[in-house]
C-alpha atoms as a PDB file:
ATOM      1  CA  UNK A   1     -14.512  20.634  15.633  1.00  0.00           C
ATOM      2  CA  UNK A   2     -11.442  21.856  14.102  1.00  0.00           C
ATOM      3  CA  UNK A   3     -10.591  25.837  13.841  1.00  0.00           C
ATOM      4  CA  UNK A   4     -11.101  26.460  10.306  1.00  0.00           C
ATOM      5  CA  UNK A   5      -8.032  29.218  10.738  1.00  0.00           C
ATOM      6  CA  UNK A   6      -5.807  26.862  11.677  1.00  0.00           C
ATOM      7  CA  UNK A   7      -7.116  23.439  10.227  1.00  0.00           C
ATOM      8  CA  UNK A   8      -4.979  22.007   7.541  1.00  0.00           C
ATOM      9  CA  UNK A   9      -7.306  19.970   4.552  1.00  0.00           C
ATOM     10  CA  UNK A  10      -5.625  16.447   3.731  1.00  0.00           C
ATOM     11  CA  UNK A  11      -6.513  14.487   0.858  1.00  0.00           C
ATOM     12  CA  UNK A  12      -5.252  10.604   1.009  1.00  0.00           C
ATOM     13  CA  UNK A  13      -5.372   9.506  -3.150  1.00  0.00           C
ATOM     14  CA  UNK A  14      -5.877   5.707  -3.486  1.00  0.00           C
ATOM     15  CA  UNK A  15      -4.566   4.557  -7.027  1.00  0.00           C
ATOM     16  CA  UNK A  16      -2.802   1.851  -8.526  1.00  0.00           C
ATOM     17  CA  UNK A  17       0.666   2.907 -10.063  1.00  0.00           C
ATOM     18  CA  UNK A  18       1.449   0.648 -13.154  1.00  0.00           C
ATOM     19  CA  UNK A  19       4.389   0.175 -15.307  1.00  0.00           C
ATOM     20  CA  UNK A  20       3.686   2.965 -17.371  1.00  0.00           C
ATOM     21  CA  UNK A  21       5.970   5.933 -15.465  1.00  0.00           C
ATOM     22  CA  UNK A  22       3.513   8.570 -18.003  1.00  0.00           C
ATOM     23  CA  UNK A  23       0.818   7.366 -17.252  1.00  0.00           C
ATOM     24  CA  UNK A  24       1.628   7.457 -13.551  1.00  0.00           C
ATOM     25  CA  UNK A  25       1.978  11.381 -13.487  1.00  0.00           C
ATOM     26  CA  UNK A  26      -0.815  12.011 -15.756  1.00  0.00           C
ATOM     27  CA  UNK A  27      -3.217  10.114 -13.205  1.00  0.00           C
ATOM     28  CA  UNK A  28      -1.132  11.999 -10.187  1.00  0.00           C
ATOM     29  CA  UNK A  29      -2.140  15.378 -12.158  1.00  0.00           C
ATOM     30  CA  UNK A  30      -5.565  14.483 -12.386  1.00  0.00           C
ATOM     31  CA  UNK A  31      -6.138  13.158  -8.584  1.00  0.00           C
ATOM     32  CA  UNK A  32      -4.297  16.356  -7.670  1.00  0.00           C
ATOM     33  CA  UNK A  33      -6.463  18.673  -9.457  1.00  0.00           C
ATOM     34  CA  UNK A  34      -9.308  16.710  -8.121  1.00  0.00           C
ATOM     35  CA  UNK A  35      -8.219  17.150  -4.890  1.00  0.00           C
ATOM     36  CA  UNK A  36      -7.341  20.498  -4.543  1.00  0.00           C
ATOM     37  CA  UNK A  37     -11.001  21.016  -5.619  1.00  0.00           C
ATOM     38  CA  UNK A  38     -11.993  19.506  -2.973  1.00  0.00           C
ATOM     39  CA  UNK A  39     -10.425  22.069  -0.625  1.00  0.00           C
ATOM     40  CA  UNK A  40      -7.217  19.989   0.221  1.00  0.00           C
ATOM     41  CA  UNK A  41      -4.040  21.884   0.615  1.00  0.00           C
ATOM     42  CA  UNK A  42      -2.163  18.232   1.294  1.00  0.00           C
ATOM     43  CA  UNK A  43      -2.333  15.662  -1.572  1.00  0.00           C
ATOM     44  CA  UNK A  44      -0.780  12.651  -0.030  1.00  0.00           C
ATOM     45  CA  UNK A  45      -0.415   9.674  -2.633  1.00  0.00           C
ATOM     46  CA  UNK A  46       0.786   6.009  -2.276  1.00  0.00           C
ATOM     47  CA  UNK A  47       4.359   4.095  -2.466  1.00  0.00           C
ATOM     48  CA  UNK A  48       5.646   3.225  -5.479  1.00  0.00           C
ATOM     49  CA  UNK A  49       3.553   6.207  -7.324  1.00  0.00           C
ATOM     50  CA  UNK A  50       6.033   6.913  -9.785  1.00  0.00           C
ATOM     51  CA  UNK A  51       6.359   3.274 -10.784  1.00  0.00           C
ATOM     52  CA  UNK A  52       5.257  -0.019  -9.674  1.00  0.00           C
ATOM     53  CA  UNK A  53       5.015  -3.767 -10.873  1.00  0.00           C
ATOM     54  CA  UNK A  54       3.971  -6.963  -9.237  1.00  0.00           C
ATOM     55  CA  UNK A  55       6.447  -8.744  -8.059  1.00  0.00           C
ATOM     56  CA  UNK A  56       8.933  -6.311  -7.858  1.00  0.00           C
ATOM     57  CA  UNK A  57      11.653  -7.364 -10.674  1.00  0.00           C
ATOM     58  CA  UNK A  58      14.811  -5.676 -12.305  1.00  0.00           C
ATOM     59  CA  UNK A  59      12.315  -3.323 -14.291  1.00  0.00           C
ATOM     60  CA  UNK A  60      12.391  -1.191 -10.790  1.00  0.00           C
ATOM     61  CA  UNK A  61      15.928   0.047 -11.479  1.00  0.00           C
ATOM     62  CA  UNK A  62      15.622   0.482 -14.864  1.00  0.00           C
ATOM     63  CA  UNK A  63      13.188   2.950 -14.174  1.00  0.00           C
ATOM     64  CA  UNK A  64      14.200   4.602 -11.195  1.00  0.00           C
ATOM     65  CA  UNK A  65      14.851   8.327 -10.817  1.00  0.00           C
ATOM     66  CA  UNK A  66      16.654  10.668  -9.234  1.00  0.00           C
ATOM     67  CA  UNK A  67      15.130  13.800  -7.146  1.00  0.00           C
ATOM     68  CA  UNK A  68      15.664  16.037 -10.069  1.00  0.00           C
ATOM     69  CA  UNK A  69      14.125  13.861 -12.298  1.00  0.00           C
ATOM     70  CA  UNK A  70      10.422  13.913 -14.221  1.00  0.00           C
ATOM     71  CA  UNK A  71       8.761  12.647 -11.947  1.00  0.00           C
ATOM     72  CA  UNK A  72       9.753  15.349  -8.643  1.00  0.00           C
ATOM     73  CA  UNK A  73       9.745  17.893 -11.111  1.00  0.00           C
ATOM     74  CA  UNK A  74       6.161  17.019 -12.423  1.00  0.00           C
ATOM     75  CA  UNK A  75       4.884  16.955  -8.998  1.00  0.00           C
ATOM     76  CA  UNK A  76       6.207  20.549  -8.377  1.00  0.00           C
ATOM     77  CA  UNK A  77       4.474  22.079 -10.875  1.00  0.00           C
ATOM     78  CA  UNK A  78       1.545  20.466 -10.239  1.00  0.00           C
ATOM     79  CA  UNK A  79       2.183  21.948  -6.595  1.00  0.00           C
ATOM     80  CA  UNK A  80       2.388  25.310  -8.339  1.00  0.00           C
ATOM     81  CA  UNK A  81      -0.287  24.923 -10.119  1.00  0.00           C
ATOM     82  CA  UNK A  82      -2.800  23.840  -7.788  1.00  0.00           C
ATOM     83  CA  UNK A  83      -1.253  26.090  -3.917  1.00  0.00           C
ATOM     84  CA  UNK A  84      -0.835  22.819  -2.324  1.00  0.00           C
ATOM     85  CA  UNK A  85       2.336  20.585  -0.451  1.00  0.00           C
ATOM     86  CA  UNK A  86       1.957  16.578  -2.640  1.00  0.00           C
ATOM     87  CA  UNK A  87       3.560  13.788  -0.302  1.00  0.00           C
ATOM     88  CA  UNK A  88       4.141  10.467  -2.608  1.00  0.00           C
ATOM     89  CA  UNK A  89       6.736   7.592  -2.793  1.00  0.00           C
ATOM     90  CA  UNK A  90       9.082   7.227  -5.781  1.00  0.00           C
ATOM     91  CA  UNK A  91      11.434   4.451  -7.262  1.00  0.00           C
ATOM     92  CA  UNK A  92      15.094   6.923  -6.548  1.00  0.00           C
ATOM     93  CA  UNK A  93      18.283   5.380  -7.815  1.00  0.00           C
ATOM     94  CA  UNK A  94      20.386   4.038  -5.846  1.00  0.00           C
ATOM     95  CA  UNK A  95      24.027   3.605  -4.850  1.00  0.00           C
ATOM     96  CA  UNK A  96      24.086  -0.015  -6.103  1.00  0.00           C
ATOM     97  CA  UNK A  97      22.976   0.198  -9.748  1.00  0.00           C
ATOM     98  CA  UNK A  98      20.764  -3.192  -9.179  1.00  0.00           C
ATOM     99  CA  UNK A  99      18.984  -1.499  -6.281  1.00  0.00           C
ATOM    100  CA  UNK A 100      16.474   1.475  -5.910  1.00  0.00           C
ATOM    101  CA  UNK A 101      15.750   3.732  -2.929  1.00  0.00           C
ATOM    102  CA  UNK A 102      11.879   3.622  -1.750  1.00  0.00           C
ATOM    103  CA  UNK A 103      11.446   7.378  -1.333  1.00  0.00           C
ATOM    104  CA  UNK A 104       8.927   9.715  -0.204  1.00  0.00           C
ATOM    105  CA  UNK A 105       9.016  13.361  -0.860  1.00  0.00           C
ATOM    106  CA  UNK A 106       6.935  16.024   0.191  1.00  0.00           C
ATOM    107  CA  UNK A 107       7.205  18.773  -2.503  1.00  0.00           C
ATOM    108  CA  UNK A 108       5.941  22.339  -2.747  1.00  0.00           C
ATOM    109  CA  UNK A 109       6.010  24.663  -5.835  1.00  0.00           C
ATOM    110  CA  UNK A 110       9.686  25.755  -4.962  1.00  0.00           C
ATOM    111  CA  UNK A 111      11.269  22.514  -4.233  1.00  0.00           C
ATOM    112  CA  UNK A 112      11.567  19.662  -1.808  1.00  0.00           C
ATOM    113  CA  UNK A 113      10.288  20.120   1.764  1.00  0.00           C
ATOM    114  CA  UNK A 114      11.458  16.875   3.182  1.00  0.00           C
ATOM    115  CA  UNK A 115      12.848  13.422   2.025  1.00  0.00           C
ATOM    116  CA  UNK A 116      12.125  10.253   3.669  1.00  0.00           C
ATOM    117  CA  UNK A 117      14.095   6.557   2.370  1.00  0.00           C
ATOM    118  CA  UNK A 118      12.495   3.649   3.926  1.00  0.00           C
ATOM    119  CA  UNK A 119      14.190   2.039   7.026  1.00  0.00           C
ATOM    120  CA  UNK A 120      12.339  -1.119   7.650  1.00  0.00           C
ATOM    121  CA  UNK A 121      11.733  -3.236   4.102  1.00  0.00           C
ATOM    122  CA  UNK A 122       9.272  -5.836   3.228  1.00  0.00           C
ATOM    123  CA  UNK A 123      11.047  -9.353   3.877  1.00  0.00           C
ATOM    124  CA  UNK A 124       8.104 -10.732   5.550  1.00  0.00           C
ATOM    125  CA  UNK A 125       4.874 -12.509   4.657  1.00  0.00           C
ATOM    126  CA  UNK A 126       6.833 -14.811   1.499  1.00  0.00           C
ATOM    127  CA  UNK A 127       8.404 -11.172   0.090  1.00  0.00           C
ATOM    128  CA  UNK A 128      11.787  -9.730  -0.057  1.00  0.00           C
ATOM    129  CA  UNK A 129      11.794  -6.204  -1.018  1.00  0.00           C
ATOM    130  CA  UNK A 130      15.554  -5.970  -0.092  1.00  0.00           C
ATOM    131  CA  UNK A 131      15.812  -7.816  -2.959  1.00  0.00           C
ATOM    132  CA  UNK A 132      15.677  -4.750  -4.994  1.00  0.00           C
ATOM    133  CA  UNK A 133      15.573  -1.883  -2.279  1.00  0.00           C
ATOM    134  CA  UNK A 134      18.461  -0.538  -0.666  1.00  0.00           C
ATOM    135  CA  UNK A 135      17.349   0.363   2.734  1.00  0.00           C
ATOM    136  CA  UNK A 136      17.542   4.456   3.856  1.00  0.00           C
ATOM    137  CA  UNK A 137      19.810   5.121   6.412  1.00  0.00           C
ATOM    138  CA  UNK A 138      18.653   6.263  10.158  1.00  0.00           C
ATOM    139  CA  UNK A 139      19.004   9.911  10.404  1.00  0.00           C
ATOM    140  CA  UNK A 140      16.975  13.020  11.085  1.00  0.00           C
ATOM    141  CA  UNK A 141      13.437  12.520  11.095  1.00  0.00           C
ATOM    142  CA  UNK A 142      11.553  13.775   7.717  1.00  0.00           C
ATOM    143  CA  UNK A 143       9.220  16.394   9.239  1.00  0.00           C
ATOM    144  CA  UNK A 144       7.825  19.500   7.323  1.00  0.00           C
ATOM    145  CA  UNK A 145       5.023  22.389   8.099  1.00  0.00           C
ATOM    146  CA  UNK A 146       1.861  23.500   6.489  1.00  0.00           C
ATOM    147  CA  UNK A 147      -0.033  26.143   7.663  1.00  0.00           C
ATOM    148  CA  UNK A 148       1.951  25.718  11.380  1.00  0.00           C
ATOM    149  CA  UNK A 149       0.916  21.762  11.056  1.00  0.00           C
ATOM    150  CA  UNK A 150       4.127  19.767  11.491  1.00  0.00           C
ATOM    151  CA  UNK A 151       4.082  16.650   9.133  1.00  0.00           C
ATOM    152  CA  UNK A 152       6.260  13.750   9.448  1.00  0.00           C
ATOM    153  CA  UNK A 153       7.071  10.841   7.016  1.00  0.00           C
ATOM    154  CA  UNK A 154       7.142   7.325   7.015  1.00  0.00           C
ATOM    155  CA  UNK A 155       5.955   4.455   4.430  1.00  0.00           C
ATOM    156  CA  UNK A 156       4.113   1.016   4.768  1.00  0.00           C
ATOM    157  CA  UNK A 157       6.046  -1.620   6.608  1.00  0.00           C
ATOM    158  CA  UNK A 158       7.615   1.136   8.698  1.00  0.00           C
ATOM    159  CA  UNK A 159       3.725   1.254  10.255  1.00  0.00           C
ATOM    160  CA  UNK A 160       4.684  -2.088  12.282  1.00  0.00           C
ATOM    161  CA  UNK A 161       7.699  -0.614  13.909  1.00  0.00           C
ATOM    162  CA  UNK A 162       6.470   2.218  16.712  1.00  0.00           C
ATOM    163  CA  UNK A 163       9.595   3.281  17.633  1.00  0.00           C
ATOM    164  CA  UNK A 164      10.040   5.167  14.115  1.00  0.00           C
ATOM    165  CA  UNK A 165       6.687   7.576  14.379  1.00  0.00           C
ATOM    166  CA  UNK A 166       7.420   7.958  18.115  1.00  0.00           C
ATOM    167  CA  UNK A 167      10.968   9.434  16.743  1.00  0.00           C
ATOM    168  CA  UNK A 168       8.718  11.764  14.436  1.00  0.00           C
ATOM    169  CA  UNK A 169       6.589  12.792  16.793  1.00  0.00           C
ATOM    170  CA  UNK A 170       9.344  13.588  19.327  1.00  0.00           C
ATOM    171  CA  UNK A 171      10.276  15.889  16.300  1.00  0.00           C
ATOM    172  CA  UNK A 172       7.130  17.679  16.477  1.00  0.00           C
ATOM    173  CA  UNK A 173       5.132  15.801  14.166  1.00  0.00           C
ATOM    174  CA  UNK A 174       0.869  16.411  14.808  1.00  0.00           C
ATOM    175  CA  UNK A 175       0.230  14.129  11.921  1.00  0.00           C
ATOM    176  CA  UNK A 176       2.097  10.979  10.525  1.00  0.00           C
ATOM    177  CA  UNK A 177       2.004  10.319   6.290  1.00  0.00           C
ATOM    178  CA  UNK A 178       1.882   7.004   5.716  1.00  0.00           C
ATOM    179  CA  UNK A 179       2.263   6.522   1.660  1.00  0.00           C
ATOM    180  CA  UNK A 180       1.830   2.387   1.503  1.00  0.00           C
ATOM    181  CA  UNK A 181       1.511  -0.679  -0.915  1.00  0.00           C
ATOM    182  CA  UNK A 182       0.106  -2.801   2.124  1.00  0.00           C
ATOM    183  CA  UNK A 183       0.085  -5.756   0.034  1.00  0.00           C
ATOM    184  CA  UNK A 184      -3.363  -8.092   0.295  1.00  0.00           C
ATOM    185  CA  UNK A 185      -3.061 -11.403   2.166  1.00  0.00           C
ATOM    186  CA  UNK A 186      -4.854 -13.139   5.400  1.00  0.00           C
ATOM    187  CA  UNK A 187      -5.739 -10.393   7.978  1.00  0.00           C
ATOM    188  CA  UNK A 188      -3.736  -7.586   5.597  1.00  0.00           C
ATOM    189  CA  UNK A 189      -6.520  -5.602   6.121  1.00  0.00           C
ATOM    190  CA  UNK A 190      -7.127  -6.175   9.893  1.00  0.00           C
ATOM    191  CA  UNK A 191      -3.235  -5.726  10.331  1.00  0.00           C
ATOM    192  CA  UNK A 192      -3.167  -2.163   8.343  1.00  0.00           C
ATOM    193  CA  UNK A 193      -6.913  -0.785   9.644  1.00  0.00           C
ATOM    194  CA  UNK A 194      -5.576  -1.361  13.491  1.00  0.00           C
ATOM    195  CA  UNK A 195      -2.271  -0.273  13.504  1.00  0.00           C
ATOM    196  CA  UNK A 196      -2.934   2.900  11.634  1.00  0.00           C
ATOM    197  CA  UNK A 197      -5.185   2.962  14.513  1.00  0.00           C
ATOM    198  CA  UNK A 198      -2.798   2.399  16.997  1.00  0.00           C
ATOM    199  CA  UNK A 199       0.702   4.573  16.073  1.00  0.00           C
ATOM    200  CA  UNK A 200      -2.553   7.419  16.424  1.00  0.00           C
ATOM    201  CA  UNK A 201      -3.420   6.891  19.413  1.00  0.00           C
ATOM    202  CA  UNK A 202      -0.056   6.023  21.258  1.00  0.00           C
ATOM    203  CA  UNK A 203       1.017   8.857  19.822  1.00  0.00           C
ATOM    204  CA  UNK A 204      -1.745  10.721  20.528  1.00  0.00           C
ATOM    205  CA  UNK A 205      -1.808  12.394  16.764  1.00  0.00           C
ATOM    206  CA  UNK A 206      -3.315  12.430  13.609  1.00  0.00           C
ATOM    207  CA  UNK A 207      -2.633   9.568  10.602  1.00  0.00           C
ATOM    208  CA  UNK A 208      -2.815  10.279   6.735  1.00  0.00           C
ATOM    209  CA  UNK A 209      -2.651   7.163   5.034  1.00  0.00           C
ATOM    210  CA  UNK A 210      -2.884   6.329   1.338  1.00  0.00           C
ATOM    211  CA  UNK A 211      -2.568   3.120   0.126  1.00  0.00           C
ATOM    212  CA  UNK A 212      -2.787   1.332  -3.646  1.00  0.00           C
ATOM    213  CA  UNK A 213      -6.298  -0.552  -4.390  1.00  0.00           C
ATOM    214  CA  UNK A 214      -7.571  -3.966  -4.585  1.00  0.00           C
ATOM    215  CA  UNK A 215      -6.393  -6.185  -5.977  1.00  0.00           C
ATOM    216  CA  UNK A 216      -2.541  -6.119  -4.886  1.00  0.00           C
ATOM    217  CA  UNK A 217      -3.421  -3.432  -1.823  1.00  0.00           C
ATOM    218  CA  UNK A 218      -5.426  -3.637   0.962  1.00  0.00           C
ATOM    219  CA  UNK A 219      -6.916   0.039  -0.229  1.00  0.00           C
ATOM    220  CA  UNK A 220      -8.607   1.337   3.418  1.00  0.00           C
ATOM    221  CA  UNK A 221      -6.757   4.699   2.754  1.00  0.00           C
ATOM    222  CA  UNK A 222      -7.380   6.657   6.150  1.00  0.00           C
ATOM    223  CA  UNK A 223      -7.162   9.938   8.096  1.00  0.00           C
ATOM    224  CA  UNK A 224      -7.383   8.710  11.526  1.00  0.00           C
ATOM    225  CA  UNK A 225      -7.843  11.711  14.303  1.00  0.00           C
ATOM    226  CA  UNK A 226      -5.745  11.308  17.688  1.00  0.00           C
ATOM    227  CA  UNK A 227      -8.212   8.824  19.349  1.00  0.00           C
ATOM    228  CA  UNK A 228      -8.388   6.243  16.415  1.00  0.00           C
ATOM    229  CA  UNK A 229     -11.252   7.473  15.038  1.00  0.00           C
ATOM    230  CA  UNK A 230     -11.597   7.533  11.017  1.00  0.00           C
ATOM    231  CA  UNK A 231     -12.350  11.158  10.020  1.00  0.00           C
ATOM    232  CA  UNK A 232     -12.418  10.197   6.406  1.00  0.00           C
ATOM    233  CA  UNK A 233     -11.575   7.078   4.390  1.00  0.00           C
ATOM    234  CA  UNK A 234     -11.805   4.819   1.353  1.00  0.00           C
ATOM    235  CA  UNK A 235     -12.454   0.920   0.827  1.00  0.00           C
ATOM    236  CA  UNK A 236     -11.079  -1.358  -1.696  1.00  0.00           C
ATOM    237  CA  UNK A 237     -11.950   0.890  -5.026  1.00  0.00           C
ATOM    238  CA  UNK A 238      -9.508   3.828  -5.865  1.00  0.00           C
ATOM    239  CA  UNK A 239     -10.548   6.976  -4.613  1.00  0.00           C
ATOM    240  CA  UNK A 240     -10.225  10.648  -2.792  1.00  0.00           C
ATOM    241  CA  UNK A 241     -11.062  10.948   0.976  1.00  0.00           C
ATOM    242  CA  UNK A 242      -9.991  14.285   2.956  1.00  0.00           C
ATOM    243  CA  UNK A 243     -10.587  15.284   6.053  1.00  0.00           C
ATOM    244  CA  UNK A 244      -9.017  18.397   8.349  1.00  0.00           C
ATOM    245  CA  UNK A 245      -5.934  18.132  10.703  1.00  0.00           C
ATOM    246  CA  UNK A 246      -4.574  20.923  13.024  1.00  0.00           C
ATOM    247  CA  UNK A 247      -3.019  21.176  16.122  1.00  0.00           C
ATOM    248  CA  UNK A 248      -5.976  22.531  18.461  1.00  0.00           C
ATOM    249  CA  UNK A 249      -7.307  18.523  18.432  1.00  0.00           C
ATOM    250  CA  UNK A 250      -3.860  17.208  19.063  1.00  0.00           C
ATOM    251  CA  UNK A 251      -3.597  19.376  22.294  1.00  0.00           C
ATOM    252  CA  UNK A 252      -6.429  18.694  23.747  1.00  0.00           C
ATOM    253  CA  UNK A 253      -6.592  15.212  23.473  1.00  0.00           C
ATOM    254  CA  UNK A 254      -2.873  15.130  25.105  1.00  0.00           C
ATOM    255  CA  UNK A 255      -4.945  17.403  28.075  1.00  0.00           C
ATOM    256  CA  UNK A 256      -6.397  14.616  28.592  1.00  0.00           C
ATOM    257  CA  UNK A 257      -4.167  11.356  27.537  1.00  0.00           C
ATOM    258  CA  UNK A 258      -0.854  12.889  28.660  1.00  0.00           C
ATOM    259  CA  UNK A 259       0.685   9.849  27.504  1.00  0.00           C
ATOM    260  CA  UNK A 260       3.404  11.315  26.041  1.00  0.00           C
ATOM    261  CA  UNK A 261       4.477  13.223  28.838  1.00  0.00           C
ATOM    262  CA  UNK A 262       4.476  10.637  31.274  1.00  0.00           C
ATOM    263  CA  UNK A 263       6.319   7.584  29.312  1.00  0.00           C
ATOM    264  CA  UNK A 264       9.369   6.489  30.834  1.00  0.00           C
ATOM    265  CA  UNK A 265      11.196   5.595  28.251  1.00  0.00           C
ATOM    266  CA  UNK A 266      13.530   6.722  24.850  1.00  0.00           C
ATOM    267  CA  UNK A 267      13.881   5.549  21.642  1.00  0.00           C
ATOM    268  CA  UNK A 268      17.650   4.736  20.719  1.00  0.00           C
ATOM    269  CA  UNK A 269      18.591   3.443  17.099  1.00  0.00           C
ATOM    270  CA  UNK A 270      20.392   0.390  16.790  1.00  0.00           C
END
């Protein structure tokens, strides 16, 4: 059981983001406040939430935003308002003017605590998301605290590349955020359920995981505990799951899986 001193509550939010950028924040507001009811003090909400249309077209530029735009500053004051640290991806303009950033910011009531611009984009399984993403460059690791809980940042597709949440765990991360659109297809579900699965227990850590809902996602929104085990989720239907994180679990597992300790080898970026 989890020290209720030190535990951190984590709600994953599993909604579909539309075209309607309004709309989007006034459902974020709503699965906010109904999560910080709930006792969550970490609202963690899908890619995309700010806007989001299927197939991706030239609509995603015209409505991206910068980080000083409505929709960071919305989520801050719903922060504020409610004492608690909201993860969620965002549409962020570009460089190119054709081209978006797929962002993830965790916010608090006084600002940003950490940025994250996806690495590894979706040209795989008949899409091209470089199409109209500009990939993020590889730098720091996006980690943050609550509570003494260290947080670290990644988004859907990244989830098939390990080397990127061992890099954020080698910063200290005890739980990875995983805001996704895992899109629906032939064994979507399998693939997402198991490897959310997986970067936990390699990694020997804790998974939040929100995803968008049937019909274009997978849903499955998780928090998965440091042996793979689901200590709260959702299936297909949008939702609210929480569950607690802290750092006493991810200790003792790593007592006795010291797999971390004993690896031989590093990650290097190429």
């Amino acid at each position: 059981m989890s020290n209720p001193s030190t535990a951190v509550p984590v709600a994953v939010c599993q909604f579909a983001p539309t075209a309607s950028r309004e709309e989007n924040r006034e459902r974020i507001a709503r699965l906010t406040a109904d999560a910080a009811a709930r006792g969550a003090r970490l609202v963690v909400l899908p890619e995309y939430s700010s806007f989001f249309v299927d197939p991706l077209d030239e609509r995603l530029a015209a409505n991206a935003e910068s980080l000083d735009g409505e929709f960071v500053t919305t989520l801050e004051a719903l922060a504020a308002e409610y004492g608690v640290v909201i993860v969620a991806g965002l549409a962020e303009r570009a460089t190119e003017g054709d081209r978006v950033r797929n962002t993830v910011v965790a916010v608090r009531g006084d600002g940003i605590l950490a940025t994250y611009r996806k690495q590894h984009l979706y040209d795989a399984f008949g899409q091209t998301e470089s199409s109209w993403v500009e990939p993020g460059e590889i730098g720091e690791p996006a980690v943050f605290e609550v509570a003494g809980v260290r947080f670290g940042l990644m988004t859907c597709y990244d989830l098939r590349f390990p080397e990127l949440s061992r890099t954020l765990v080698d910063a200290g991360a005890d739980v990875l955020v995983v805001p996704a659109e895992w899109v629906r297809g032939p064994l979507k579900e399998h693939h997402w359920t198991t490897l959310l699965a997986a970067r936990a227990i390699e990694n020997t850590v804790f998974v939040a995981a929100a995803d968008h809902p049937a019909p274009i996602g997978v849903g499955h929104s998780q928090i998965v505990d440091p042996q793979g085990v689901v200590r709260a989720g959702l299936g297909a239907d949008e939702g609210i799951a929480v569950a607690a994180v802290d750092r006493e679990t991810v200790e003792r597992v790593r007592e006795t899986n010291p797999s971390l300790r004993v690896r031989r080898y590093a990650v290097v970026p190429r």
